[in-house]
C-alpha atoms as a PDB file:
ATOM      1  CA  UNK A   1       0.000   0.000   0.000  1.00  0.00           C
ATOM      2  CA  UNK A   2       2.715   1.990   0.884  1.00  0.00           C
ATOM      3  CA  UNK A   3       4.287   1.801  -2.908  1.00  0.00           C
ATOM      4  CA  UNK A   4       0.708   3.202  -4.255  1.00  0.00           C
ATOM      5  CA  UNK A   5       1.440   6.531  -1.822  1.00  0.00           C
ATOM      6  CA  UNK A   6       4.935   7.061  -3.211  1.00  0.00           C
ATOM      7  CA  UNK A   7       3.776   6.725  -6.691  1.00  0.00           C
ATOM      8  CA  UNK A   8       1.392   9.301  -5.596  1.00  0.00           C
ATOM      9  CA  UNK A   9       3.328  11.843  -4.077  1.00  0.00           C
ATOM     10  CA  UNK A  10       6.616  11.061  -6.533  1.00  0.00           C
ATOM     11  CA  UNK A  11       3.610  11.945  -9.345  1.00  0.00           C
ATOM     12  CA  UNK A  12       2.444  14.923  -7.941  1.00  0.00           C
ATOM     13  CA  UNK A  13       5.745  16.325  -7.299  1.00  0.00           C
ATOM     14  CA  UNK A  14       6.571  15.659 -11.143  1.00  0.00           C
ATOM     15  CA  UNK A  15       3.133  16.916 -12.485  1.00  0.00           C
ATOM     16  CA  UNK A  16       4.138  20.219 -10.402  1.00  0.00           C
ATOM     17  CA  UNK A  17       7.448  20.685 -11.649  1.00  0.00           C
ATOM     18  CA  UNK A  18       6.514  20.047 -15.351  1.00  0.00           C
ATOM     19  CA  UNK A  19       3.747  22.725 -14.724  1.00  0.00           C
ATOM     20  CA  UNK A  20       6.467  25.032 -12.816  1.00  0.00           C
ATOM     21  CA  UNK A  21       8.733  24.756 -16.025  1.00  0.00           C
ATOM     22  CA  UNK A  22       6.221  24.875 -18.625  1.00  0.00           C
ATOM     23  CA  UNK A  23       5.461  28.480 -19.944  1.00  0.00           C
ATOM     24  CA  UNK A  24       1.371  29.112 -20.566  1.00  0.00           C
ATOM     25  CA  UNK A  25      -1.504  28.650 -18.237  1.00  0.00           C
ATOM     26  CA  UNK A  26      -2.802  24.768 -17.549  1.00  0.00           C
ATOM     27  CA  UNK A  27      -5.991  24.787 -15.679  1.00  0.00           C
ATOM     28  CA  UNK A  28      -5.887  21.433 -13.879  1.00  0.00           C
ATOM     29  CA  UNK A  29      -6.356  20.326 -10.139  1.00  0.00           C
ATOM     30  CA  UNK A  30      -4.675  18.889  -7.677  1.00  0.00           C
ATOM     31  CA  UNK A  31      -5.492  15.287  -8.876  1.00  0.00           C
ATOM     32  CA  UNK A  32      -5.250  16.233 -12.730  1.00  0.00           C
ATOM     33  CA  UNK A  33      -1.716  17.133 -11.788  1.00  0.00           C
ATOM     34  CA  UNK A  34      -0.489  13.845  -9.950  1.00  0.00           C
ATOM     35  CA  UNK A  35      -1.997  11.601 -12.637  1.00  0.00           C
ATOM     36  CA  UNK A  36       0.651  13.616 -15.272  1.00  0.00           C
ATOM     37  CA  UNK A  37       3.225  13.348 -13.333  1.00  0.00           C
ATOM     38  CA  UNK A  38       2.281   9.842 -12.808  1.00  0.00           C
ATOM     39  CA  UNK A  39       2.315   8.891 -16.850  1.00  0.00           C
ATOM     40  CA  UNK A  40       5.092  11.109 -16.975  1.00  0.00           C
ATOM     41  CA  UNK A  41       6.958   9.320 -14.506  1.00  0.00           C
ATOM     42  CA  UNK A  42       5.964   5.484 -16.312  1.00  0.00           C
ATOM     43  CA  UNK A  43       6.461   6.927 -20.005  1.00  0.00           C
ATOM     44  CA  UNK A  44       9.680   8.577 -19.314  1.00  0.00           C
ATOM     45  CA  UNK A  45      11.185   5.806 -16.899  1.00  0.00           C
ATOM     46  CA  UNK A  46      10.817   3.450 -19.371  1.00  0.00           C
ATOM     47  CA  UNK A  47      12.259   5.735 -22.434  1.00  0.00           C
ATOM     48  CA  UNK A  48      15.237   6.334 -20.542  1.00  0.00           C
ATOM     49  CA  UNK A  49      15.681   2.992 -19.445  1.00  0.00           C
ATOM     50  CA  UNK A  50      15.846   2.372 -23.208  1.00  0.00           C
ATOM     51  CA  UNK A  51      17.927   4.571 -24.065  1.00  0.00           C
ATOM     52  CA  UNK A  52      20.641   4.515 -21.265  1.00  0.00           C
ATOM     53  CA  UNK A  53      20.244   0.543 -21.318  1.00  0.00           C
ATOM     54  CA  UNK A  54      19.922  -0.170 -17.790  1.00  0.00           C
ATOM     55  CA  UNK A  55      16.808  -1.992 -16.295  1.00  0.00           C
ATOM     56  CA  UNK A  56      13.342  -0.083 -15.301  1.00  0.00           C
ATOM     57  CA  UNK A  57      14.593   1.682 -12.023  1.00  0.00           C
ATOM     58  CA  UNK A  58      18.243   1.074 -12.057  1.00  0.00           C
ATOM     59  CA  UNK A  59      18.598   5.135 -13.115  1.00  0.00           C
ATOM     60  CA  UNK A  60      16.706   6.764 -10.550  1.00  0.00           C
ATOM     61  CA  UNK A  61      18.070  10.407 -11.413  1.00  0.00           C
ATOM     62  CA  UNK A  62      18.098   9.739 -15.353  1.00  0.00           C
ATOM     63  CA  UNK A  63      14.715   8.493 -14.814  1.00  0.00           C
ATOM     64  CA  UNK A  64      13.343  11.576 -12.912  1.00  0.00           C
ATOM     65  CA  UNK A  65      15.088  13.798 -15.160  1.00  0.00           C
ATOM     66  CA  UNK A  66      12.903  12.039 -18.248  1.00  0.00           C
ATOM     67  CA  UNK A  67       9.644  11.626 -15.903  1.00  0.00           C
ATOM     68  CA  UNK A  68       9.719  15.685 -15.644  1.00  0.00           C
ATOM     69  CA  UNK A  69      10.467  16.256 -19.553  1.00  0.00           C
ATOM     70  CA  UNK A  70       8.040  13.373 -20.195  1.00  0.00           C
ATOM     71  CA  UNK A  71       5.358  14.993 -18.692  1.00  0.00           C
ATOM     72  CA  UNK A  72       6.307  18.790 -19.870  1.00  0.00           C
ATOM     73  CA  UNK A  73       5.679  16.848 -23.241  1.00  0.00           C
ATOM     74  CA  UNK A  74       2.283  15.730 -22.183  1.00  0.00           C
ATOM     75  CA  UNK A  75       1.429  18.793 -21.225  1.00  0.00           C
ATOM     76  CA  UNK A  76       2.107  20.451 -24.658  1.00  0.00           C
ATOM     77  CA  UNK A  77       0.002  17.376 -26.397  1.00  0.00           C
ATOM     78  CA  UNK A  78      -2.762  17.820 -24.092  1.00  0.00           C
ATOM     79  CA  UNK A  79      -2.813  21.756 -24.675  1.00  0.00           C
ATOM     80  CA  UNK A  80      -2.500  20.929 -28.242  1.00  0.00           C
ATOM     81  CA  UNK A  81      -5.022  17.969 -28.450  1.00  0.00           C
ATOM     82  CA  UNK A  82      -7.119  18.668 -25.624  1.00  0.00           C
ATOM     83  CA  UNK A  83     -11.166  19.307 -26.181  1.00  0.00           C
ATOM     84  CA  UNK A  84     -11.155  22.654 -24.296  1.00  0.00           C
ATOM     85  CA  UNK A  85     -10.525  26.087 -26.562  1.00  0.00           C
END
């Protein structure tokens, strides 16, 4: 249970920061927020993994690094793609 909370937080502090770094308004909550930095964290963990060739979680820096541009990524599709004008 205690993984599930980490994720959480770990997501919300990456949904934060990609919203910190990101120029433009995003009107999102709280929970809209963690679940970005959630898929940011998953999507970019893996893509670095690939890429430096170590296993899913061996590059915990690397990893955070491409979990925060991962989701500053997302955000630009979903500003791009999203429904709202």
């Amino acid at each position: 249970m205690f993984w599930l909370l980490g994720w959480m937080i770990f997501g919300l502090i990456v949904g934060a920061l990609a919203r910190f770094l990101k120029p433009g308004p995003d009107p999102m909550g709280l929970v809209a927020t963690m679940f970005l930095g959630i898929a940011g964290s998953v999507v970019g963990g893996i893509a670095v993994s690939f890429l430096t060739g170590d296993g899913i979680g061996d590059s915990e820096p690397a990893g955070s690094i491409g979990a925060t541009i991962t989701a500053i990524l997302l955000l630009f599709a979903a500003r791009k793609y999203g429904g709202r004008s």
